[in-house]
Protein backbone atom coordinates (compact mmCIF):
# COMPACT_ATOMS: atom_id res chain seq x y z
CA UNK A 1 0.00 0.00 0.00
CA UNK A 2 1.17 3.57 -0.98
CA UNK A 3 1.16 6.03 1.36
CA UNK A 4 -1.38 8.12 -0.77
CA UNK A 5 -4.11 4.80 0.18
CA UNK A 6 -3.06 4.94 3.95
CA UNK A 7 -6.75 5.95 5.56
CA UNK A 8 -6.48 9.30 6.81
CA UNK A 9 -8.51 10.99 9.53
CA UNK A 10 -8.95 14.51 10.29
CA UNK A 11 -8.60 15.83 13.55
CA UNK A 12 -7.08 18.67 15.92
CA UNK A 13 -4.11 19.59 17.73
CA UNK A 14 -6.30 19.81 20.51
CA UNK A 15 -7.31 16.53 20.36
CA UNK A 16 -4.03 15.30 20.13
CA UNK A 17 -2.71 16.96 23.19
CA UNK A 18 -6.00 15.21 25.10
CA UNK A 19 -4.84 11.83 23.61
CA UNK A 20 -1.40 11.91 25.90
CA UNK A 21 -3.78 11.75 29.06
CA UNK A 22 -5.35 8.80 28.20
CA UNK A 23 -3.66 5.37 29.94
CA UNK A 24 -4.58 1.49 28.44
CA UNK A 25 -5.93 -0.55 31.81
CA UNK A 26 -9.59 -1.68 30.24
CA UNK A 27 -8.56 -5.27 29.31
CA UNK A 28 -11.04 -8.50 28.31
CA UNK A 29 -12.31 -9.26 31.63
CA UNK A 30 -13.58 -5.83 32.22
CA UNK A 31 -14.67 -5.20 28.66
CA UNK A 32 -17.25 -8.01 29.04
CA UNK A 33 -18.39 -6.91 32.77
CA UNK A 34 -18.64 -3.22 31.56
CA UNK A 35 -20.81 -3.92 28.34
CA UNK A 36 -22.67 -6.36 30.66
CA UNK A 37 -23.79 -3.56 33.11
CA UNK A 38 -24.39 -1.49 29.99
CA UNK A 39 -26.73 -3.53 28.54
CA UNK A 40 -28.42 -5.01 31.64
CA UNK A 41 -30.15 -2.28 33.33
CA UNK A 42 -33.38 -3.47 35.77
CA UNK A 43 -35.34 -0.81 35.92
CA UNK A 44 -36.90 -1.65 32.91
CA UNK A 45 -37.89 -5.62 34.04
CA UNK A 46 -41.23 -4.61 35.65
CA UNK A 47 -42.23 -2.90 33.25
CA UNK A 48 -41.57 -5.43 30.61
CA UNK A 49 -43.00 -8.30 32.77
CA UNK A 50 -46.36 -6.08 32.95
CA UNK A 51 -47.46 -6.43 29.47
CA UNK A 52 -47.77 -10.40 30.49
CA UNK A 53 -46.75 -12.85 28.35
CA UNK A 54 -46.49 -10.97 25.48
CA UNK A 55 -43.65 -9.01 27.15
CA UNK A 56 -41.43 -12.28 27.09
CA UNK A 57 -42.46 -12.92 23.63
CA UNK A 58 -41.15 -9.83 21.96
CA UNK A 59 -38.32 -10.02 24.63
CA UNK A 60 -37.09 -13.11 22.82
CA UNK A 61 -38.54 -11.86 19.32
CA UNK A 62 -36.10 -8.71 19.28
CA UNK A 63 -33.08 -10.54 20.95
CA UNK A 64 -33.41 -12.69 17.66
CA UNK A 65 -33.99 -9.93 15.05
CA UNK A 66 -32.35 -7.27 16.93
CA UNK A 67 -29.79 -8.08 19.03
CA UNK A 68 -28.04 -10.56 17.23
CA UNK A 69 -27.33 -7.95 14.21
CA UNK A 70 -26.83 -5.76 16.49
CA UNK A 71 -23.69 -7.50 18.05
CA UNK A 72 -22.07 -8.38 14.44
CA UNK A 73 -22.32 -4.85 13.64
CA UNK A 74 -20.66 -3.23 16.51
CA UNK A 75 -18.21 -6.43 16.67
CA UNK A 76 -16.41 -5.13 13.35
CA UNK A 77 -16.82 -1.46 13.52
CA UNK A 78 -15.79 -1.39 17.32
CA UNK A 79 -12.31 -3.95 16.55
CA UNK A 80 -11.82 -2.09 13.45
CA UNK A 81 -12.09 1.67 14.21
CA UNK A 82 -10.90 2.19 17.74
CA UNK A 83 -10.44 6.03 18.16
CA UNK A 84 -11.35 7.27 21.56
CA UNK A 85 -15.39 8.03 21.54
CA UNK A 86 -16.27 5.89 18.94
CA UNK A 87 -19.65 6.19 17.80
CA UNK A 88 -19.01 10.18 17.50
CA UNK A 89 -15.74 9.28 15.33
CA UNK A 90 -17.46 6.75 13.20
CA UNK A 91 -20.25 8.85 12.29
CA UNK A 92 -17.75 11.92 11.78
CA UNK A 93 -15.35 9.38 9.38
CA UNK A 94 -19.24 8.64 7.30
CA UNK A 95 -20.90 12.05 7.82
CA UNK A 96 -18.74 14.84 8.72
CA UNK A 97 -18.06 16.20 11.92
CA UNK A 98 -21.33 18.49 12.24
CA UNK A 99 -23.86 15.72 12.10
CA UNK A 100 -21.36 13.85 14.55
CA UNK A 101 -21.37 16.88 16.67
CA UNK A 102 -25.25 16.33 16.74
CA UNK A 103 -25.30 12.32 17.20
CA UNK A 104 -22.46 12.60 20.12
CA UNK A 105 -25.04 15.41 22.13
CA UNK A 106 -27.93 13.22 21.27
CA UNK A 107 -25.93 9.94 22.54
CA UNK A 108 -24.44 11.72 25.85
CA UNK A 109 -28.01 13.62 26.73
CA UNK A 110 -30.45 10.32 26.99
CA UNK A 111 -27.97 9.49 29.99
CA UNK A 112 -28.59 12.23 32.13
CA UNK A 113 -32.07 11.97 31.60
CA UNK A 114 -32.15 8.14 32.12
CA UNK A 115 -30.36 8.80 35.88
CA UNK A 116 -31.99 11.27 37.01
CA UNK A 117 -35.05 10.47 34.95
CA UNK A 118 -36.12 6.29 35.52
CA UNK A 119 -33.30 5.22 37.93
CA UNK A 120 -33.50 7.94 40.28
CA UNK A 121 -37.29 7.16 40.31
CA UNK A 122 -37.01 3.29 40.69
CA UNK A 123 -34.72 3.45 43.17
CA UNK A 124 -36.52 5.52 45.20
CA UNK A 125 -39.53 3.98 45.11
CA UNK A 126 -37.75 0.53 45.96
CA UNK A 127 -36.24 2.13 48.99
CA UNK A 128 -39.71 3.12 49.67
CA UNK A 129 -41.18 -0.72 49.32
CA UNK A 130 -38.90 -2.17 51.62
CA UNK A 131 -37.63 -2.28 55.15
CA UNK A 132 -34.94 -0.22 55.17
CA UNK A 133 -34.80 2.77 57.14
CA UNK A 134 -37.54 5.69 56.12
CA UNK A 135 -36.13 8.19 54.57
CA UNK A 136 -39.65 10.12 54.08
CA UNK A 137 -39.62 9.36 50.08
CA UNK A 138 -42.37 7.58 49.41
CA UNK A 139 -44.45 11.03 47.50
CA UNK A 140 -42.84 13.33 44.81
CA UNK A 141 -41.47 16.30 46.23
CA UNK A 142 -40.47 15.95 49.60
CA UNK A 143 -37.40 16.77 51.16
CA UNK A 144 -36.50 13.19 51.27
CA UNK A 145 -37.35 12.09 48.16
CA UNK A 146 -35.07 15.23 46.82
CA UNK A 147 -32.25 14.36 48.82
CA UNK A 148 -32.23 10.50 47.68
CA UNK A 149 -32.28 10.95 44.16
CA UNK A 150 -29.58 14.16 44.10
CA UNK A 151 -26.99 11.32 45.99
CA UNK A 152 -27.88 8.43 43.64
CA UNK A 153 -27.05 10.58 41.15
CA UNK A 154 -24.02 11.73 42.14
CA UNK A 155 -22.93 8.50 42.97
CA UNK A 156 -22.71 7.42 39.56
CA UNK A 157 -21.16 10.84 38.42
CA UNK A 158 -18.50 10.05 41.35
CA UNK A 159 -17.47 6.84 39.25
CA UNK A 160 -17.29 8.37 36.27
CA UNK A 161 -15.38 10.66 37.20
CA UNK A 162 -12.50 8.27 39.08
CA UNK A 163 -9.43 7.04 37.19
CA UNK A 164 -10.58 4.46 35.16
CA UNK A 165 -8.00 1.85 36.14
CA UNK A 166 -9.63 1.89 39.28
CA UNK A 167 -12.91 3.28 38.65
CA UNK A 168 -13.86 0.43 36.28
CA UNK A 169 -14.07 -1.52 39.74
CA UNK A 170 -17.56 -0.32 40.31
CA UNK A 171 -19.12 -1.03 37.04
CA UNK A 172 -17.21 -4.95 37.22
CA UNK A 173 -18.79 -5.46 40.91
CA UNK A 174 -22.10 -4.06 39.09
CA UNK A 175 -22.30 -6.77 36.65
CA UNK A 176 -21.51 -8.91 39.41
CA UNK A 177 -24.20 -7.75 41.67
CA UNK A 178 -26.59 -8.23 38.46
CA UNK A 179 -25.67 -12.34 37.88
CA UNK A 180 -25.91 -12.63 41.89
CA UNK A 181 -29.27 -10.45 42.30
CA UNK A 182 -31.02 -12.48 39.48
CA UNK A 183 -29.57 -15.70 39.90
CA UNK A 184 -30.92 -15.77 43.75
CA UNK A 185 -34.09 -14.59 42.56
CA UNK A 186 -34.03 -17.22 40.02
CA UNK A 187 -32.88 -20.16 43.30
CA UNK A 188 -35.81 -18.75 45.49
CA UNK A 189 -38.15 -18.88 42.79
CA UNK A 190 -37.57 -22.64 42.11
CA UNK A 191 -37.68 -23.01 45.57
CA UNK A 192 -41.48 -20.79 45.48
CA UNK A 193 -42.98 -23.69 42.49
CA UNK A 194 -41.95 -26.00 44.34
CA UNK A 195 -43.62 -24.98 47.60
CA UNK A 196 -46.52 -22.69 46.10
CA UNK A 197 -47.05 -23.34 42.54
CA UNK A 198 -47.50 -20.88 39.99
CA UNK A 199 -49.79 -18.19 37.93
CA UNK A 200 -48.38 -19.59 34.79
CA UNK A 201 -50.07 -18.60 31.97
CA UNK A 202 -51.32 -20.32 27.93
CA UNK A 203 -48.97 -20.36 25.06
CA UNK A 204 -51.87 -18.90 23.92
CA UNK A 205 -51.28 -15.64 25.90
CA UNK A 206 -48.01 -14.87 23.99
CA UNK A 207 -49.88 -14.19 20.78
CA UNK A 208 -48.55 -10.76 19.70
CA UNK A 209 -51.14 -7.69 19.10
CA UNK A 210 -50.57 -4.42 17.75
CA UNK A 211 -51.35 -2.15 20.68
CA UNK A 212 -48.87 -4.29 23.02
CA UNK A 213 -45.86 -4.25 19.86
CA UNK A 214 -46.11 -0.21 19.82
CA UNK A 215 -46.00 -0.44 23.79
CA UNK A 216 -42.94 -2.61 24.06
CA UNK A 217 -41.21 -1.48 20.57
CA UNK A 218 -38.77 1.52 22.23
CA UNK A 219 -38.85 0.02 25.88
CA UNK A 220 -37.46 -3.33 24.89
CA UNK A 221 -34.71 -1.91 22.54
CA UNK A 222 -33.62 0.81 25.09
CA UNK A 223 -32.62 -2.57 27.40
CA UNK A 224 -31.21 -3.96 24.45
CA UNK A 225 -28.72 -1.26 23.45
CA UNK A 226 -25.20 -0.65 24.69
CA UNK A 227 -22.47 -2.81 22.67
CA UNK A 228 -20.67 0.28 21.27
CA UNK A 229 -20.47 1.94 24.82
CA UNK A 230 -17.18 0.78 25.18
CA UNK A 231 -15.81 2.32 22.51
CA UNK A 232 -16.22 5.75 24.10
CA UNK A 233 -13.17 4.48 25.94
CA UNK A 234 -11.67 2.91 23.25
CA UNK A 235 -7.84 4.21 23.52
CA UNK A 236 -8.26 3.01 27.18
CA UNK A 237 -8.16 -0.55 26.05
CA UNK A 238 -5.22 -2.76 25.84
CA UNK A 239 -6.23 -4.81 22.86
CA UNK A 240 -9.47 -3.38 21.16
CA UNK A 241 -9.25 -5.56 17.70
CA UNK A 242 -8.98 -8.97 20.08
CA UNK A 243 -11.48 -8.12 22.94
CA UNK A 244 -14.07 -6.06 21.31
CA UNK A 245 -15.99 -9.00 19.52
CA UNK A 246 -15.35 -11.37 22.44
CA UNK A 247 -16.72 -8.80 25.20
CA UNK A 248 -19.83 -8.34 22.46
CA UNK A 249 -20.37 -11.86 22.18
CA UNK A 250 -20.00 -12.61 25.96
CA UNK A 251 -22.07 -9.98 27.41
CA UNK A 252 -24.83 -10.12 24.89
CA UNK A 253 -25.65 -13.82 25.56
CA UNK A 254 -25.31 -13.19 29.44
CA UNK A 255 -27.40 -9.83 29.26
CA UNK A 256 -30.35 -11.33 27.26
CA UNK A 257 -30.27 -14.23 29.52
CA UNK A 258 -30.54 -11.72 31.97
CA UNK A 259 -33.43 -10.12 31.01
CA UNK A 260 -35.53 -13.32 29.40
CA UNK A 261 -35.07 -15.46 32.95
CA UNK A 262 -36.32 -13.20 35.27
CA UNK A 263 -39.21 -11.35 33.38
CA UNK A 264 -39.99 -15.30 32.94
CA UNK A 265 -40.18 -15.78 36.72
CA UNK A 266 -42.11 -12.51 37.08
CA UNK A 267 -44.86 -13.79 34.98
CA UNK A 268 -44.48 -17.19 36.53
CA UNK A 269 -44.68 -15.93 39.76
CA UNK A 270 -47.35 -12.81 39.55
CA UNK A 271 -50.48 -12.47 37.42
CA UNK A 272 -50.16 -9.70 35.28
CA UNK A 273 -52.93 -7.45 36.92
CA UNK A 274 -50.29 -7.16 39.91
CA UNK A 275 -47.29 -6.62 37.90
CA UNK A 276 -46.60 -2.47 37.64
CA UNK A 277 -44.59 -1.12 35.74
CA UNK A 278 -42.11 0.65 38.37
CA UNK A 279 -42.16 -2.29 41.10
CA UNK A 280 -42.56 -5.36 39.26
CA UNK A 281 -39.32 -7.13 40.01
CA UNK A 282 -39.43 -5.66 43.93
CA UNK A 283 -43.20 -6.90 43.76
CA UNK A 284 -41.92 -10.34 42.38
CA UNK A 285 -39.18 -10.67 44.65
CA UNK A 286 -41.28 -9.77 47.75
CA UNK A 287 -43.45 -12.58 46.76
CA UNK A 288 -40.91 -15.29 46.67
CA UNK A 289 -39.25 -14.42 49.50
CA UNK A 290 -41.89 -15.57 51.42
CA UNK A 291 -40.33 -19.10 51.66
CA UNK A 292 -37.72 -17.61 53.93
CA UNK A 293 -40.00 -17.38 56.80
CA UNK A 294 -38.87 -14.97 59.68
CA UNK A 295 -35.30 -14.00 57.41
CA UNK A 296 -37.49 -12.33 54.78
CA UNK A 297 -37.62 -8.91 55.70
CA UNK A 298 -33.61 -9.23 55.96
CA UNK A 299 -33.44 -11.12 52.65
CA UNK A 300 -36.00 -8.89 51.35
CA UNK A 301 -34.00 -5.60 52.53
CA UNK A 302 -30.57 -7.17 51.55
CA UNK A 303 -31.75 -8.09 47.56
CA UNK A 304 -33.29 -4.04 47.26
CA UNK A 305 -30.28 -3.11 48.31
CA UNK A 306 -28.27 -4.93 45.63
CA UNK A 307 -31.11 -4.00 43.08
CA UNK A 308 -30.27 -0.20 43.93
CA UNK A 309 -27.22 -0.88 43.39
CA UNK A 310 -27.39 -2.47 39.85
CA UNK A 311 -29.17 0.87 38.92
CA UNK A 312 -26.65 3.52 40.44
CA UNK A 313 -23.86 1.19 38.28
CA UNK A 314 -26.16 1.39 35.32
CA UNK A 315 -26.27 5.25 35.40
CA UNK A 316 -22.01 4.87 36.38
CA UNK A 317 -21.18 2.67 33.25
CA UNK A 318 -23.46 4.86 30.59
CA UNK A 319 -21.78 8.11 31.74
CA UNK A 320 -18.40 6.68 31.41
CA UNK A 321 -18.96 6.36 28.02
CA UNK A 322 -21.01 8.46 26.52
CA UNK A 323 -18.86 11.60 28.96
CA UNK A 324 -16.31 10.44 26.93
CA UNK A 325 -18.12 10.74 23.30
CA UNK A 326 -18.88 14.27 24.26
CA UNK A 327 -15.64 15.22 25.40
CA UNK A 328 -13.90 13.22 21.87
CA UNK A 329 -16.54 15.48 20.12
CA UNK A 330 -15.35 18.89 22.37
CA UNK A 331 -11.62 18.57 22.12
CA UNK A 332 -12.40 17.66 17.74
CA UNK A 333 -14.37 21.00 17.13
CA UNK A 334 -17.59 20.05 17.08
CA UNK A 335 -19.09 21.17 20.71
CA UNK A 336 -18.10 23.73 23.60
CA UNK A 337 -14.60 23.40 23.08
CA UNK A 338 -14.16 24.20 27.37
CA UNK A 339 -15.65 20.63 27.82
CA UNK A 340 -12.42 19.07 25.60
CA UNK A 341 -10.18 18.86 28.37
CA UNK A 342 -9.32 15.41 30.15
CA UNK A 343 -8.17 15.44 33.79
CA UNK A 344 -4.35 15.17 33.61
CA UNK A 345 -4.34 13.11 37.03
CA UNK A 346 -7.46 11.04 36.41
CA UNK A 347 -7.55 10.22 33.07
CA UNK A 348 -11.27 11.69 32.72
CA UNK A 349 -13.56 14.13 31.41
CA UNK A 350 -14.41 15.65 34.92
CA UNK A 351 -16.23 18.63 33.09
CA UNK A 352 -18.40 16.74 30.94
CA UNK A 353 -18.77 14.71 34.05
CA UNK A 354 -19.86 17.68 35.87
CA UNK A 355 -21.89 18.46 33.32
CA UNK A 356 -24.21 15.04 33.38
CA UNK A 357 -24.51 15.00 36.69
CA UNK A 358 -26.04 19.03 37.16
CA UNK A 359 -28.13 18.61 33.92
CA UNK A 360 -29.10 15.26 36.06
CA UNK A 361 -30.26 17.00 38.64
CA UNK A 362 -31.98 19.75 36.39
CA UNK A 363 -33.91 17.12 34.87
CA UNK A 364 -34.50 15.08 37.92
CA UNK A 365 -36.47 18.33 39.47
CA UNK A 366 -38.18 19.42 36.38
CA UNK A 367 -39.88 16.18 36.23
CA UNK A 368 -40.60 15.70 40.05
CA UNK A 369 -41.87 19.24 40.07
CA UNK A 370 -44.08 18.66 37.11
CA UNK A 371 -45.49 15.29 37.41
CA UNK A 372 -45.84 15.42 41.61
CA UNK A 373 -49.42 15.65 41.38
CA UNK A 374 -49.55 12.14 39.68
CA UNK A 375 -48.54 9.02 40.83
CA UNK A 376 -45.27 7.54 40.78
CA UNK A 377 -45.80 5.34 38.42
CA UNK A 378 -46.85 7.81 35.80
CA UNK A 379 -43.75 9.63 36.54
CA UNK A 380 -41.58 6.73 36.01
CA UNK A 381 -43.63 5.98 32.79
CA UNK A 382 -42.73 9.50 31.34
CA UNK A 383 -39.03 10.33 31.90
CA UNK A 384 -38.68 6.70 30.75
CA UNK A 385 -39.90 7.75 27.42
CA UNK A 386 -37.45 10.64 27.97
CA UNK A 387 -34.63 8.45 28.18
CA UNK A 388 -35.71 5.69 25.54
CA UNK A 389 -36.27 8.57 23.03
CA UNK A 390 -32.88 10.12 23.11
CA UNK A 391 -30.88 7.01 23.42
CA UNK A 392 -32.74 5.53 20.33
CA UNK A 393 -32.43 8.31 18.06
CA UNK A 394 -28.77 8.56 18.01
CA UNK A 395 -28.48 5.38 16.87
CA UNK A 396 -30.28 6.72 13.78
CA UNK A 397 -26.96 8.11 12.87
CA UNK A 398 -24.35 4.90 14.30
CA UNK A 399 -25.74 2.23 12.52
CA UNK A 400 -25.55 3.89 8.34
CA UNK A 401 -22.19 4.72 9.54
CA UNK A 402 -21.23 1.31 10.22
CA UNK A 403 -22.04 0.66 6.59
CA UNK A 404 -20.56 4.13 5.34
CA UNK A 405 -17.52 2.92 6.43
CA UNK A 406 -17.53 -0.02 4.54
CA UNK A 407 -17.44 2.09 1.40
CA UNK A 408 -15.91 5.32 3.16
CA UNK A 409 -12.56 3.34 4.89
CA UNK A 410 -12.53 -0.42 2.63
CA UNK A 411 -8.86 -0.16 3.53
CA UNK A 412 -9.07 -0.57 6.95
CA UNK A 413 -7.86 -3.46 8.58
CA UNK A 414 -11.04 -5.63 10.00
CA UNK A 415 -9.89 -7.73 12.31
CA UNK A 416 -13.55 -9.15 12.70
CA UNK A 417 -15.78 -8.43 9.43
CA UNK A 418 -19.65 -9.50 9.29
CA UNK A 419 -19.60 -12.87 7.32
CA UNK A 420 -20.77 -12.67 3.59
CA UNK A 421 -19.23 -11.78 0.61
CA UNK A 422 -18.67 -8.21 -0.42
CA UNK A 423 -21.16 -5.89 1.29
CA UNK A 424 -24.42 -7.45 0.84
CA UNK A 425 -24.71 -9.23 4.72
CA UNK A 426 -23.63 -5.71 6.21
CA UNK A 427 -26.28 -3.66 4.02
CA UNK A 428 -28.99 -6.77 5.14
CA UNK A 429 -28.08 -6.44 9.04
CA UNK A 430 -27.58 -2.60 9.42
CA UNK A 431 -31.21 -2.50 7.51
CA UNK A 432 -33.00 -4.27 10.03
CA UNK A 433 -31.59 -2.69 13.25
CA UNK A 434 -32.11 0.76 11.43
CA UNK A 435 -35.32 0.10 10.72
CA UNK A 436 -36.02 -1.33 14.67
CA UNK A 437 -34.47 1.94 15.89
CA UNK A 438 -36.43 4.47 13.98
CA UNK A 439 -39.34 2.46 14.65
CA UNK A 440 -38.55 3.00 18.29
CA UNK A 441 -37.59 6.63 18.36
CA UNK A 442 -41.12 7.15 16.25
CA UNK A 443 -42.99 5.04 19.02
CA UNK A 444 -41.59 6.83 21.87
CA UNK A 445 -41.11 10.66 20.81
CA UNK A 446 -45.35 10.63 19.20
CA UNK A 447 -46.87 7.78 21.13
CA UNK A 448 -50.39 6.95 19.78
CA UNK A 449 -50.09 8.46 16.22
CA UNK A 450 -49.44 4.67 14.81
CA UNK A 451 -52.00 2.56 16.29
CA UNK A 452 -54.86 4.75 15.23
CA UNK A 453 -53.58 3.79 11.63
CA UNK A 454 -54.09 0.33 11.85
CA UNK A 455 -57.40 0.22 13.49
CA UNK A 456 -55.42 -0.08 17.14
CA UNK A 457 -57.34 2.08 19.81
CA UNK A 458 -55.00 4.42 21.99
CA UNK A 459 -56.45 6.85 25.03
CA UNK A 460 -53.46 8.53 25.69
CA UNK A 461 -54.07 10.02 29.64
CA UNK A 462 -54.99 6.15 30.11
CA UNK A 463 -51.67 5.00 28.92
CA UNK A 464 -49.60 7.62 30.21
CA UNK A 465 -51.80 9.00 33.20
CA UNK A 466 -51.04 12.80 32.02
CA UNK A 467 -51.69 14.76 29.24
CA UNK A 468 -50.52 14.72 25.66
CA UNK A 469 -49.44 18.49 26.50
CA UNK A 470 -47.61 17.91 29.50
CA UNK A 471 -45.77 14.69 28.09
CA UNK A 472 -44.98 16.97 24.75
CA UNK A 473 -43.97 19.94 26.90
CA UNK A 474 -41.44 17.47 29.03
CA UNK A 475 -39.88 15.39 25.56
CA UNK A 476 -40.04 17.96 22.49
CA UNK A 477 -39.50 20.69 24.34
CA UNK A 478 -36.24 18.96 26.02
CA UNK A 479 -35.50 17.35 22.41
CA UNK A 480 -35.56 21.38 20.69
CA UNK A 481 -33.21 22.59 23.56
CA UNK A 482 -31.24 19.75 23.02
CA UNK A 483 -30.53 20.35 19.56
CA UNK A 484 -30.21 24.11 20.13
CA UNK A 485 -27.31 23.24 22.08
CA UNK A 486 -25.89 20.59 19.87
CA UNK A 487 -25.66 23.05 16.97
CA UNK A 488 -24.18 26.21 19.32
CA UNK A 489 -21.42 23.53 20.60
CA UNK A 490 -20.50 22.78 16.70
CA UNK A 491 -20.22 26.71 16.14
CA UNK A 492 -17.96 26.94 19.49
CA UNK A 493 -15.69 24.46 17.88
CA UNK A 494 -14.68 26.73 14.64
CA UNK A 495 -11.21 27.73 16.46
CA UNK A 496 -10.63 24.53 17.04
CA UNK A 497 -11.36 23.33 13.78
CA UNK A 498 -9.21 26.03 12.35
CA UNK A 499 -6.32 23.45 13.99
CA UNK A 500 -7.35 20.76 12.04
CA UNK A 501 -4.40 18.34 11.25
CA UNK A 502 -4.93 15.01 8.91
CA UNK A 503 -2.76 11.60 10.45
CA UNK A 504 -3.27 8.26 9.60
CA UNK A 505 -5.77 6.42 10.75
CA UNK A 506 -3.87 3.96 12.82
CA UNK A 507 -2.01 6.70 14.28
CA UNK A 508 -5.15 7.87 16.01
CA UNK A 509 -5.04 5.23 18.16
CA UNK A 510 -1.82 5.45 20.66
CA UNK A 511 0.30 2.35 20.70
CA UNK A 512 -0.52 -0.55 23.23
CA UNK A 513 1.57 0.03 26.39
């Protein structure tokens, strides 16, 4: 190869002077454990389980037709391109660096919104349900329940913001606390059939409808999403073209196994007129942990504990990552240029750290201050939809780049390439999880505007539990402010453009220490 075919890459002297901060310590082991607490977030379980059967139907459906594309993809485009913040550089190598400017806001905001949206609410509300000490959080708005969520929040902004050679300790005992949370669910609720019975329920009952697909559509993808995550720390792994497709492989089996086995024992366990969205799993675990006689309530208090956990790790592992895509897309031009800088000590993006965790809390009281006259669960129900719509929409912009790049960079070296000959596979896969993803992001930015279509009814303050202008006032009004700021950050960036400097691809990436 000449050195006019070398792949080239534009990017700053800015960018370059951030690289020299970043140190190699993310090797196989915790690849697998981070993309595992990624992907594997429980929040979402009860809310799953309470569609019924149906809800473990499309759960397996999607971890066919979705996830399984899903992990070839990001197995050769995460091996193969391994610049730090990777889904920000991949779209910028396929579509230029403003529309990557706009994908790496759109990727980084959803997280933000997710903790101090859903987790902050389900871990509240599980505190609430058990036997732990009151903390005076059981309604919206008081002092307590303020307090609760602003350190659960923090928490996770606390990890991300830790070296990660030491920091990736938390996420690792995260995953761990998942596999020992659900697989002791999983023991007791042997141990419940056997004693009890069960609910069960009809093949029959798994029979997919309309209204139930629409429901499930974004909810079941936004647990289903996270393989490229680790990318936004690519340069921070040892050996990204070996480990990436193994950690993908691993932790995809092990997080839909995840998922499918307990939403399983949920239904197995509860009918579905008991299951509720927000305190499903807590409801189901209460339940089984019956057959513990007088150590329940410790049991009982013990397993929320480790539940709350698994979410405050959740909300750790996502800003790890996507911090780092927004600080990748700072210190390359294409947002607030002041948010480009990497600790020097740490290793980390403390100011887009900073940043997650006050626009966190921002959200966290909008929503509590607007919604407080509802229920909980309604709450939970909306800055959900928040966080699915966000997270789903920048993927509207990762997966044709996966493609693009097939045409874009041919000359890079794949060492893991979708099977098939020429392109053909690659255009068939990205297809199908670009059409699941815009299906999503349609479902949950204008719920209700499909089913009507095909003869589905939809009463939207039924579903929801507020109104169509309150939900629209709380996601396209934060959706319009988010791209407002996604476009000022790309005009910040034009001094920093102005440095732009053009390297060789595979002198993006430091060399392994």
């Amino acid at each position: 190869m000449t050195t006019a075919d070398v792949p080239l890459e534009h990017t700053t002297q800015l960018a370059l002077e951030e690289k020299s901060k970043l140190k190699k310590s993310l090797r196989r082991f915790d690849m697998v454990f981070f993309t595992l607490c990624a992907l594997v977030g429980l929040d979402t379980l009860g809310a799953v389980a309470s569609y019924g059967p149906q809800g473990f139907f499309w759960l397996v459906m999607m971890a066919i037709t979705f996830v399984i594309p899903y992990m070839l993809i990001m197995s050769e485009v995460g091996s193969s391109f391994t610049e730090e913040g990777g889904p920000y550089e991949w779209v910028k190598l396929s579509f230029g660096r403003f529309q990557a400017g706009i994908s790496a806001v759109v990727y980084w905001a959803s997280n933000p919104f997710w903790v101090g949206g859903s987790l902050a609410f389900i871990a509240s509300e599980a505190w609430a349900a058990s036997d732990l000490p009151s903390l005076q959080i059981d309604h919206l708005g008081t002092a307590g329940d303020f307090i609760f969520k602003l350190l659960f929040i923090w928490f996770s902004i606390g990890v991300a913001i830790a070296a990660i050679e030491k920091g990736k300790w938390i996420p690792n005992a995260g995953a761990i606390a998942r596999v020992l949370v659900l697989g002791f669910f999983t023991v007791t609720l042997v141990v419940y059939a056997i004693k009890n019975g069960v609910s069960g329920f009809a093949a029959g009952d798994m029979k997919p409808t309309l209204a139930i697909f629409f429901a499930l559509t974004p909810l079941i993808l936004f647990n289903y999403v996270g393989f490229e995550l680790q990318n936004g720390a690519a340069e921070e792994m040892v050996n990204p073209q070996r480990d990436v497709p193994v950690s993908v492989l691993r932790s995809g089996i092990m997080g839909v196994l995840l998922y499918t086995i307990p939403v399983l024992g949920i239904l197995l366990v509860l009918p579905s007129d008991k299951i509720t969205g927000i305190g499903g799993f807590v409801d189901a675990v209460k339940e089984t942990f019956s057959v513990y006689g007088g150590a329940q309530g410790f049991l009982f208090a013990l397993t929320v504990l480790g539940f709350i956990f698994t979410l405050m790790t959740s909300g750790a592992v996502w800003m790890i990552g996507a911090d780092r895509v927004l600080a990748v897309s700072a210190y390359d031009g294409s947002f607030f240029p002041w948010f480009g800088v990497f600790n020097k000590k740490l290793g980390t993006p403390v100011r887009c750290n900073v940043l997650s965790g006050v626009v966190s809390s921002l959200f966290m009281v909008a929503a509590v201050m607007m919604l407080k006259n509802g229920s909980t669960a309604d709450a939970f129900s909306v800055v959900l939809a928040m966080a699915t719509s966000t997270t789903l929409l920048s993927y509207l912009w990762i997966f044709p780049a996966a493609l693009k790049l097939r045409y874009t960079e041919p000359d890079v070296h794949r060492a893991y390439r979708v099977p098939g000959k020429g392109n053909a596979t690659m255009w068939v896969l990205v297809t199908i999880v670009f059409l699941w993803a815009l299906l999503g992001s349609w479902v949950a930015v204008f719920p209700g505007t499909l089913e009507p279509l095909l003869g589905v009814s939809y009463n939207f303050r039924d579903t929801w539990g507020v109104s169509r202008l309150t939900f629209h006032t709380l996601t396209l009004g934060t959706l319009v402010v988010m791209f407002a700021v996604a476009v000022a950050g790309y005009l910040s960036g034009k001094a920093v453009r102005a440095r732009d400097v053009t390297i060789p691809i595979e002198e993006a990436v430091p060399a392994e220490a």
